[in-house]
N, C-alpha and C. Protein backbone atom coordinates (compact mmCIF):
# COMPACT_ATOMS: atom_id res chain seq x y z
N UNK A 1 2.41 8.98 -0.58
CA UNK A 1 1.51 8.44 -1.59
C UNK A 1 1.70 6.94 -1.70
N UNK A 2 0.62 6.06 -2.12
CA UNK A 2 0.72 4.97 -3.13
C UNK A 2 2.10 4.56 -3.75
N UNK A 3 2.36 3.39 -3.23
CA UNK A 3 3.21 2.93 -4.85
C UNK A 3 2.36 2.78 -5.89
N UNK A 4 2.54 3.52 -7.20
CA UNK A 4 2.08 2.92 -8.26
C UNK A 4 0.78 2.77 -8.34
N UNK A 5 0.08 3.77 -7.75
CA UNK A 5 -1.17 4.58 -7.63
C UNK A 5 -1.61 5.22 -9.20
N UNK A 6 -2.56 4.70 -9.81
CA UNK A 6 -3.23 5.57 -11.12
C UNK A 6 -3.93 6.43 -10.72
N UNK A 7 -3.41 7.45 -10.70
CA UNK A 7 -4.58 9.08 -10.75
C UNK A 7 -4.74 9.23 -11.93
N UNK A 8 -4.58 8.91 -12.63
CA UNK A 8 -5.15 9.36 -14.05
C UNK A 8 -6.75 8.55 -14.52
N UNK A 9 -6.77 7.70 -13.48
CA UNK A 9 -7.74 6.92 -14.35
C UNK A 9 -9.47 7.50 -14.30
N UNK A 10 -10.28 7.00 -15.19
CA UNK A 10 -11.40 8.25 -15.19
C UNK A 10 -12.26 7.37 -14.58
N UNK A 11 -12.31 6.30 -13.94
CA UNK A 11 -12.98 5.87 -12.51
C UNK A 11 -13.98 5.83 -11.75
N UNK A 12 -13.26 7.13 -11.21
CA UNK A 12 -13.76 7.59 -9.43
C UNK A 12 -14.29 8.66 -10.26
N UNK A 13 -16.03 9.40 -9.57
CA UNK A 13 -16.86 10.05 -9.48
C UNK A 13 -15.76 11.43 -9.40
N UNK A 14 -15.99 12.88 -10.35
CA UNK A 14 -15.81 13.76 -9.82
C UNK A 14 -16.26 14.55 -8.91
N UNK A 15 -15.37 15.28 -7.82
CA UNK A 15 -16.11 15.82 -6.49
C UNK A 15 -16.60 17.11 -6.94
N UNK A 16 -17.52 17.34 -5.86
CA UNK A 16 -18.96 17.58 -5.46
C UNK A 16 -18.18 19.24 -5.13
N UNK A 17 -17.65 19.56 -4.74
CA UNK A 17 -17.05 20.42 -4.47
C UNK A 17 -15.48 20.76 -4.66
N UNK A 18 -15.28 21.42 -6.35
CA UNK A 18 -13.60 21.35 -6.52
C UNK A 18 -12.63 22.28 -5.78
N UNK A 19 -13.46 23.08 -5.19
CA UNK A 19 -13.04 24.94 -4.56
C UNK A 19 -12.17 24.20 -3.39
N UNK A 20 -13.00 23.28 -2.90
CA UNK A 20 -12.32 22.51 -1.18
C UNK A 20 -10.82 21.73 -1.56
N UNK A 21 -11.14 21.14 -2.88
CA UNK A 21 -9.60 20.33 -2.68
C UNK A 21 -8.33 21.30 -3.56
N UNK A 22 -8.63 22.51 -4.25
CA UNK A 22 -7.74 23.67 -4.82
C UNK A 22 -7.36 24.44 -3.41
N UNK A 23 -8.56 24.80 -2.89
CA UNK A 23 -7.99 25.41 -1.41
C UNK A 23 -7.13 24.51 -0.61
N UNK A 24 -7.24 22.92 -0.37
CA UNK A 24 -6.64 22.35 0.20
C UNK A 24 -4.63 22.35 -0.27
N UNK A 25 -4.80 22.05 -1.38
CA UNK A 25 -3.91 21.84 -2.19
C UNK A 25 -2.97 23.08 -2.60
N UNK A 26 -3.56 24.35 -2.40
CA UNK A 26 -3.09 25.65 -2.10
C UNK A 26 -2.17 25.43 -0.77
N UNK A 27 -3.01 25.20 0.17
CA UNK A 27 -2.19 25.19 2.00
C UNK A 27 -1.11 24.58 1.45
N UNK A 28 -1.35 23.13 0.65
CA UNK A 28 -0.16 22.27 0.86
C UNK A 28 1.04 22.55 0.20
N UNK A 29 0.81 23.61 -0.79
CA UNK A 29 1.93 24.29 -1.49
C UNK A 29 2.35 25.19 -0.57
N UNK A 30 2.09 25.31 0.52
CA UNK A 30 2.35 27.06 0.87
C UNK A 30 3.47 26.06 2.18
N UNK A 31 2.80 24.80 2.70
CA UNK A 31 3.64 24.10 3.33
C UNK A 31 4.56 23.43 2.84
N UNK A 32 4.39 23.20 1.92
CA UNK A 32 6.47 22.68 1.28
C UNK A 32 7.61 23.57 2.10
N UNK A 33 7.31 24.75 2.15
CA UNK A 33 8.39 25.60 2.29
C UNK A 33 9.36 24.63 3.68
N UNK A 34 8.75 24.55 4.60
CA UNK A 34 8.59 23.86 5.75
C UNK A 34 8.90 22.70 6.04
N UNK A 35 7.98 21.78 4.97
CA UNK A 35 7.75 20.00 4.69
C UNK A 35 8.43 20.23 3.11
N UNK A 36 9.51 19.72 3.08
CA UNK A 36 9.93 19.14 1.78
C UNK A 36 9.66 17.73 1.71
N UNK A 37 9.61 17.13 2.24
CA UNK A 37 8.82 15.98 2.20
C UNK A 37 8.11 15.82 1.78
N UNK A 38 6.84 16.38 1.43
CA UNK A 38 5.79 16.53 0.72
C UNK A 38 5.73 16.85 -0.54
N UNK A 39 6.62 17.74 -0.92
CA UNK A 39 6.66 18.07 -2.31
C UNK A 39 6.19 17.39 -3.15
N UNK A 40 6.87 16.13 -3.41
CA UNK A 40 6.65 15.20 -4.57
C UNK A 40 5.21 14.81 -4.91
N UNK A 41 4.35 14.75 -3.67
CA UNK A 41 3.21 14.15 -3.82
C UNK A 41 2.16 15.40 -3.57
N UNK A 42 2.58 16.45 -3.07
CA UNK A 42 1.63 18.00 -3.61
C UNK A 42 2.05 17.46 -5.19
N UNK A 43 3.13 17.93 -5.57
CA UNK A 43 3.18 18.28 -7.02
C UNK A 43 2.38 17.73 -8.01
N UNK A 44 2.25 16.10 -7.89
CA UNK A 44 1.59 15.65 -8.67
C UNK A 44 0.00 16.10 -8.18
N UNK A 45 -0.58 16.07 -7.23
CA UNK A 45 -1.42 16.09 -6.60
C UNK A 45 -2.05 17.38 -7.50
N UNK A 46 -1.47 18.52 -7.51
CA UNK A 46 -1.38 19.58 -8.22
C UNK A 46 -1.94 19.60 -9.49
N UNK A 47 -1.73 18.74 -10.46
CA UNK A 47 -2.05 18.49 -11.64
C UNK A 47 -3.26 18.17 -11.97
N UNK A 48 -3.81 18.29 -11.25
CA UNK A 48 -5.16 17.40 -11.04
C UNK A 48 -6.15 18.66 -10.70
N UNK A 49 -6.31 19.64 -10.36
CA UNK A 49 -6.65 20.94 -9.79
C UNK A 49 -8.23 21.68 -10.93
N UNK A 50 -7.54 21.42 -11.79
CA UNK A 50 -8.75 21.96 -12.86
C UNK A 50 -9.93 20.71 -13.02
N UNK A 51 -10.03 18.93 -12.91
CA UNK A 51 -10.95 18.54 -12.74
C UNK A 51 -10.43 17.30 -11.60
N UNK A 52 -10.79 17.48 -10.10
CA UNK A 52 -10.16 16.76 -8.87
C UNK A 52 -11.20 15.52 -9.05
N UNK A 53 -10.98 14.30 -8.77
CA UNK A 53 -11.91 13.02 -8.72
C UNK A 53 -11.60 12.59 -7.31
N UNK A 54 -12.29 11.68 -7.12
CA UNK A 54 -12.46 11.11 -5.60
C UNK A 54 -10.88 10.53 -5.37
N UNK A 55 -10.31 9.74 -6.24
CA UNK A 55 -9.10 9.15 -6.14
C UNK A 55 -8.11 10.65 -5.78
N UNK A 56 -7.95 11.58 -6.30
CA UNK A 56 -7.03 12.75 -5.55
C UNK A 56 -7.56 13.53 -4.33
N UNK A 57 -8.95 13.14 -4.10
CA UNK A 57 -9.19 13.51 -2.68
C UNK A 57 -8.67 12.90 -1.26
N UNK A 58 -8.81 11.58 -2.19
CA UNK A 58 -8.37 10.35 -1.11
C UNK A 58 -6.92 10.56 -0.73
N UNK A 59 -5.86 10.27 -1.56
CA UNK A 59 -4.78 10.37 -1.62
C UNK A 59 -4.23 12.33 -1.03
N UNK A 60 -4.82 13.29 -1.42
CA UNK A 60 -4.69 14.83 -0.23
C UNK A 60 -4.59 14.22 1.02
N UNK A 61 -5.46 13.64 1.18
CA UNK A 61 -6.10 13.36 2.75
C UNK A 61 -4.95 12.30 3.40
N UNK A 62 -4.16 10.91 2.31
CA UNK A 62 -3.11 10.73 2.98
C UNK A 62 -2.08 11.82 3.48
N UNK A 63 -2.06 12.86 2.75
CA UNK A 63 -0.99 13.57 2.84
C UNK A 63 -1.10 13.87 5.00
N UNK A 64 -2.48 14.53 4.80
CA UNK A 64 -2.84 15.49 5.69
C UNK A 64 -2.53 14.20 7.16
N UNK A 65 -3.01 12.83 6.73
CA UNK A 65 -2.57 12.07 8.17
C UNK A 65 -1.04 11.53 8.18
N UNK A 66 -0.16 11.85 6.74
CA UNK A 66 1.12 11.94 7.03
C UNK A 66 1.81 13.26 8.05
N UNK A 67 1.30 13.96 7.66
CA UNK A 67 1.40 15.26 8.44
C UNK A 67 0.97 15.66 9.87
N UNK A 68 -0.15 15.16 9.82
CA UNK A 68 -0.63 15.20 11.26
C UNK A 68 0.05 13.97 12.62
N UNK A 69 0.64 12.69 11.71
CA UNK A 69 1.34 12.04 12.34
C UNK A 69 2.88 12.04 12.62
N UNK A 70 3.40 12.76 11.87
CA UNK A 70 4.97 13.59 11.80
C UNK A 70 4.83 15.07 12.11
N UNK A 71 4.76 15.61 13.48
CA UNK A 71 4.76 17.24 13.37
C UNK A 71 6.21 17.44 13.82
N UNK A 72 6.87 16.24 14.08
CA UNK A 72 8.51 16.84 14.86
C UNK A 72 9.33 16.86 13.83
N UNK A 73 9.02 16.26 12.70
CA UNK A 73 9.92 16.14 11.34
C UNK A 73 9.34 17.22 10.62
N UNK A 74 10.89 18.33 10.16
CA UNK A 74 10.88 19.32 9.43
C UNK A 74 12.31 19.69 9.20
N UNK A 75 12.98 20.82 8.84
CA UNK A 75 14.26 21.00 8.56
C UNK A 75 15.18 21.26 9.51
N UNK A 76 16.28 20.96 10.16
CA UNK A 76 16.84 21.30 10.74
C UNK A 76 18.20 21.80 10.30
N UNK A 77 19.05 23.14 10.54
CA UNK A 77 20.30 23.40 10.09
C UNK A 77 20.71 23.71 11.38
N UNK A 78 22.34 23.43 11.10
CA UNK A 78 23.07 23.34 12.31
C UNK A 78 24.51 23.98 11.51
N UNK A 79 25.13 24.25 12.47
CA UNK A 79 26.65 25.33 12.48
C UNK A 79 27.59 23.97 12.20
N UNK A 80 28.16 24.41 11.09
CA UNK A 80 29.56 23.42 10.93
C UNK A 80 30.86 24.88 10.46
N UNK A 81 32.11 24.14 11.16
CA UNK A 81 33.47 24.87 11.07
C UNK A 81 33.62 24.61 9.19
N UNK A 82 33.57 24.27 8.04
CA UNK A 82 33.90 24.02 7.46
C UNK A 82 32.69 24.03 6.30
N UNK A 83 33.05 24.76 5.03
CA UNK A 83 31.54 24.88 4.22
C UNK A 83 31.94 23.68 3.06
N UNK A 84 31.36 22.78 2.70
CA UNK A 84 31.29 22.35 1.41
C UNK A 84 29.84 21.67 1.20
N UNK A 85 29.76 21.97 -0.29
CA UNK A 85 28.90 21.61 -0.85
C UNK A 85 28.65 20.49 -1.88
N UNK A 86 27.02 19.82 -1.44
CA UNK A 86 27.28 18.56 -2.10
C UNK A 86 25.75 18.74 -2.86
N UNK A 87 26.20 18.11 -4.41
CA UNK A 87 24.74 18.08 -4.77
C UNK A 87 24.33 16.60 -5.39
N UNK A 88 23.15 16.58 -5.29
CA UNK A 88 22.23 15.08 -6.11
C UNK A 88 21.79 15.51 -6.52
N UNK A 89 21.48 14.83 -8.11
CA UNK A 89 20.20 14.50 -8.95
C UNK A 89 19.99 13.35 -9.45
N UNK A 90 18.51 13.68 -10.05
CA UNK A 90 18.35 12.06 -10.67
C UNK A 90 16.92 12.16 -11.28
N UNK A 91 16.86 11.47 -12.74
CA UNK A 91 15.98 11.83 -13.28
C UNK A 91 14.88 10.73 -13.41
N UNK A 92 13.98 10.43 -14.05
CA UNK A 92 13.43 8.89 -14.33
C UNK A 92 13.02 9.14 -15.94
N UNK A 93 12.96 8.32 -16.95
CA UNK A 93 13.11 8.44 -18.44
C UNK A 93 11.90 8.10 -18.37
N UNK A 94 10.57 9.31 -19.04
CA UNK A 94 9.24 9.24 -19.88
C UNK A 94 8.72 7.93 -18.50
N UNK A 95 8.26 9.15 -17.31
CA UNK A 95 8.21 8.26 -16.14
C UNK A 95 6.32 8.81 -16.33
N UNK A 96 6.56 10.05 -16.32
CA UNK A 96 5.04 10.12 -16.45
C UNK A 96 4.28 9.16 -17.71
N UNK A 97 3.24 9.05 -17.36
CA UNK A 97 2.54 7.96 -17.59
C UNK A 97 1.63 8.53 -18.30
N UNK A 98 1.18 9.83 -18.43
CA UNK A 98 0.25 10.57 -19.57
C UNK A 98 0.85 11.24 -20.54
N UNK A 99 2.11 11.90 -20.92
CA UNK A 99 2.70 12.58 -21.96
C UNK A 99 4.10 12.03 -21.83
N UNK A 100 4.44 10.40 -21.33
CA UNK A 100 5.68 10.08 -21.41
C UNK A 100 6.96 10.93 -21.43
N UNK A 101 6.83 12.61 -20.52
CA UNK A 101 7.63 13.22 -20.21
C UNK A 101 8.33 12.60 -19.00
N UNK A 102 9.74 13.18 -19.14
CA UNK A 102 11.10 13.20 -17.67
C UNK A 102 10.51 13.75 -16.62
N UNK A 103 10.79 13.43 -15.11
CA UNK A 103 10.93 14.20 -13.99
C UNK A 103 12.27 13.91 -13.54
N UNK A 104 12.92 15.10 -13.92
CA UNK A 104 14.11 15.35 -12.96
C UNK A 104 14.10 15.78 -11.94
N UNK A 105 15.33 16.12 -10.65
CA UNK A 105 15.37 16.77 -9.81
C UNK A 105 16.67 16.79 -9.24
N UNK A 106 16.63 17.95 -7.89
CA UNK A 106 17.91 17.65 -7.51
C UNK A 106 17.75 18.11 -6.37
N UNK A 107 18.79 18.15 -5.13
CA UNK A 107 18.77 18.97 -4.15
C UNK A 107 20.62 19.06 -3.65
N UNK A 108 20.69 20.21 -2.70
CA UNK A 108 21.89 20.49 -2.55
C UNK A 108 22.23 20.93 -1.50
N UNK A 109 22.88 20.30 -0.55
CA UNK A 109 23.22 20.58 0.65
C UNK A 109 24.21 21.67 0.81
N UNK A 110 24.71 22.19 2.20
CA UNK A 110 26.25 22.90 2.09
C UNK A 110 26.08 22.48 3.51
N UNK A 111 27.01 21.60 3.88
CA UNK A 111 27.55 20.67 5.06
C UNK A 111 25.99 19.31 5.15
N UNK A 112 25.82 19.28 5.69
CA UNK A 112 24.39 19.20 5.87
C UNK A 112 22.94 19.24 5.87
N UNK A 113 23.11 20.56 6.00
CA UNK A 113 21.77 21.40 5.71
C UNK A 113 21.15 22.07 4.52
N UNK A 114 20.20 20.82 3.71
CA UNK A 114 19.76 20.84 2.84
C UNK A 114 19.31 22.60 2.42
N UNK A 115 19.95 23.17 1.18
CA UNK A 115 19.23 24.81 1.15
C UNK A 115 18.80 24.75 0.24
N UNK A 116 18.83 23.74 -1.23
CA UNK A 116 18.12 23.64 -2.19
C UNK A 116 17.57 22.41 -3.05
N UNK A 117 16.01 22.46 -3.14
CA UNK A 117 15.40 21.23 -3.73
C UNK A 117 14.56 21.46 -4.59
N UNK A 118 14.53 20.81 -5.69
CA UNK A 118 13.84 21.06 -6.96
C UNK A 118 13.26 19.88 -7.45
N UNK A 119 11.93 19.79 -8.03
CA UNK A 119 11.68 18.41 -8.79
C UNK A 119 11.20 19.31 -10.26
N UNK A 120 11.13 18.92 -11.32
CA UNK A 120 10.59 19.69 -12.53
C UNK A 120 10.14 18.15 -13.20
N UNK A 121 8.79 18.72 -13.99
CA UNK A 121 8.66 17.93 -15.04
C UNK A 121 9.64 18.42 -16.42
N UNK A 122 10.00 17.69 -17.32
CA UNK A 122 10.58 18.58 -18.40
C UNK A 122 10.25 18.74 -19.74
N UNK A 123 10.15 19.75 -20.16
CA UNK A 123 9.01 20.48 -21.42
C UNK A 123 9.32 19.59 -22.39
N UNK A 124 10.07 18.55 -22.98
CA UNK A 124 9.78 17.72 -24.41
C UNK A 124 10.17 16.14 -23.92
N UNK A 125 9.92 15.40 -24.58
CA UNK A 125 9.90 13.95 -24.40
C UNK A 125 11.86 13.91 -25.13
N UNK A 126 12.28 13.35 -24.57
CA UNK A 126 14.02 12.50 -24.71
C UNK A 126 13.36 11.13 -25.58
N UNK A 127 14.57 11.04 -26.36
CA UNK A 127 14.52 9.94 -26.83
C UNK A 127 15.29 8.64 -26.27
N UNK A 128 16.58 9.15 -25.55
CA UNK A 128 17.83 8.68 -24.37
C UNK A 128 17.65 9.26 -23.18
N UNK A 129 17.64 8.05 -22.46
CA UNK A 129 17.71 8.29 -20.72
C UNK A 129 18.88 9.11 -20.68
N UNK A 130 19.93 8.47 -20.90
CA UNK A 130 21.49 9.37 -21.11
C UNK A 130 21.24 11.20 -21.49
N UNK A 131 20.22 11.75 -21.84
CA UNK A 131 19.66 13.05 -22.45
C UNK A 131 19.22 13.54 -21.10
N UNK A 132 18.24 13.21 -20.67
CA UNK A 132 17.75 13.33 -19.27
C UNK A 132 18.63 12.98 -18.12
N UNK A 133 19.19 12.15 -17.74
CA UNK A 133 20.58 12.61 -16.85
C UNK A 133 21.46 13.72 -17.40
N UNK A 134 21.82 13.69 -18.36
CA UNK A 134 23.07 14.21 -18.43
C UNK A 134 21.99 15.88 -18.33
N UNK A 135 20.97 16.39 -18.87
CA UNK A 135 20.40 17.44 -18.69
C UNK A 135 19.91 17.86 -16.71
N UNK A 136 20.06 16.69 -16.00
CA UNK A 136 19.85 16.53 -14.77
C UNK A 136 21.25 17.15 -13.88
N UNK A 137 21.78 16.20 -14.51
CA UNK A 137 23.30 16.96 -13.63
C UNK A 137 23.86 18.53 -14.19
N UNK A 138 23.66 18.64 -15.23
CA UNK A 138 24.39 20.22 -15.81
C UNK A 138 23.24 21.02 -14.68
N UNK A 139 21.81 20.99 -14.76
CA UNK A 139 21.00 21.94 -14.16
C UNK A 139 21.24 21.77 -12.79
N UNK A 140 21.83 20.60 -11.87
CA UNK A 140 22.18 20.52 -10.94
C UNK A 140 23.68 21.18 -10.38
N UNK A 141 24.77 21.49 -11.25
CA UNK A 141 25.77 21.82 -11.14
C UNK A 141 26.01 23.41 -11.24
N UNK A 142 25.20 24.01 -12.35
CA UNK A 142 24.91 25.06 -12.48
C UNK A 142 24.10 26.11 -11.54
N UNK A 143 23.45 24.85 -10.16
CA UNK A 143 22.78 25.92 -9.28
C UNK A 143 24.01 25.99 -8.44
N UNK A 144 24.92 24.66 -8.00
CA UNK A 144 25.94 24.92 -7.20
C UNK A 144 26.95 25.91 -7.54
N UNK A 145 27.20 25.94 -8.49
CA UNK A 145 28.19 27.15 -9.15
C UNK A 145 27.72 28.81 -8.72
């Protein structure tokens, strides 16, 4: 996606056909499994589903020539003598830009090979960034456990 791209804005013409970019946007959920890479920008992309405007058509369609130009990049796991596990998170404070809600996330390797990734929006507005990390790492620690 865009840096710092407004999809929210009421703009761009709504499309002519919403069935094409829900079906589209369906595939692209069904390809995360695959492309984690993508996630972030399905997800938001996602939100948009009940009334799609030209600006989230445009931006699908980056997705689809990110994709079509990366087909060798996808997950790879490999055999290690030794298991440990490492996790990240990291949140951004009232990042969304329409209900000044958190997106946290995290993901969690064991040697290498990424087995779990999560992004969530989160159900109430924080008043402290410190609230939203510290709620970032417990939900992150708690999947490693």
């Amino acid at each position: 996606m865009k840096v710092n791209v407004n999809l929210w804005c009421d703009d761009s013409h709504s499309l002519n056909d919403p069935g094409q970019y829900r079906r589209l946007i369906e595939k692209l959920i069904y390809l995360i499994v695959i492309k984690p890479d993508i996630s972030f920008a399905v997800g938001v992309l996602s939100r948009f589903m009940h009334q799609p405007r030209e600006i989230h058509w445009t931006a699908t369609l980056r997705i689809l020539v990110y994709i079509k130009s990366s087909p060798a990049k996808g997950l790879m796991y490999k055999k290690h003598e030794h298991i440990r596990i490492f996790g990240y998170s990291d949140s951004d404070y009232a990042g969304d830009k329409e209900d000044r809600k958190s997106t946290t996330g995290y993901c969690i390797f064991v040697e290498k090979n990424l087995v779990t990734l999560m992004s969530k929006k989160q159900n109430v507005v924080y008043r402290f960034s410190t609230d939203v990390e510290y709620r970032s790492m417990a939900r992150t620690i708690c999947k490693m456990m």
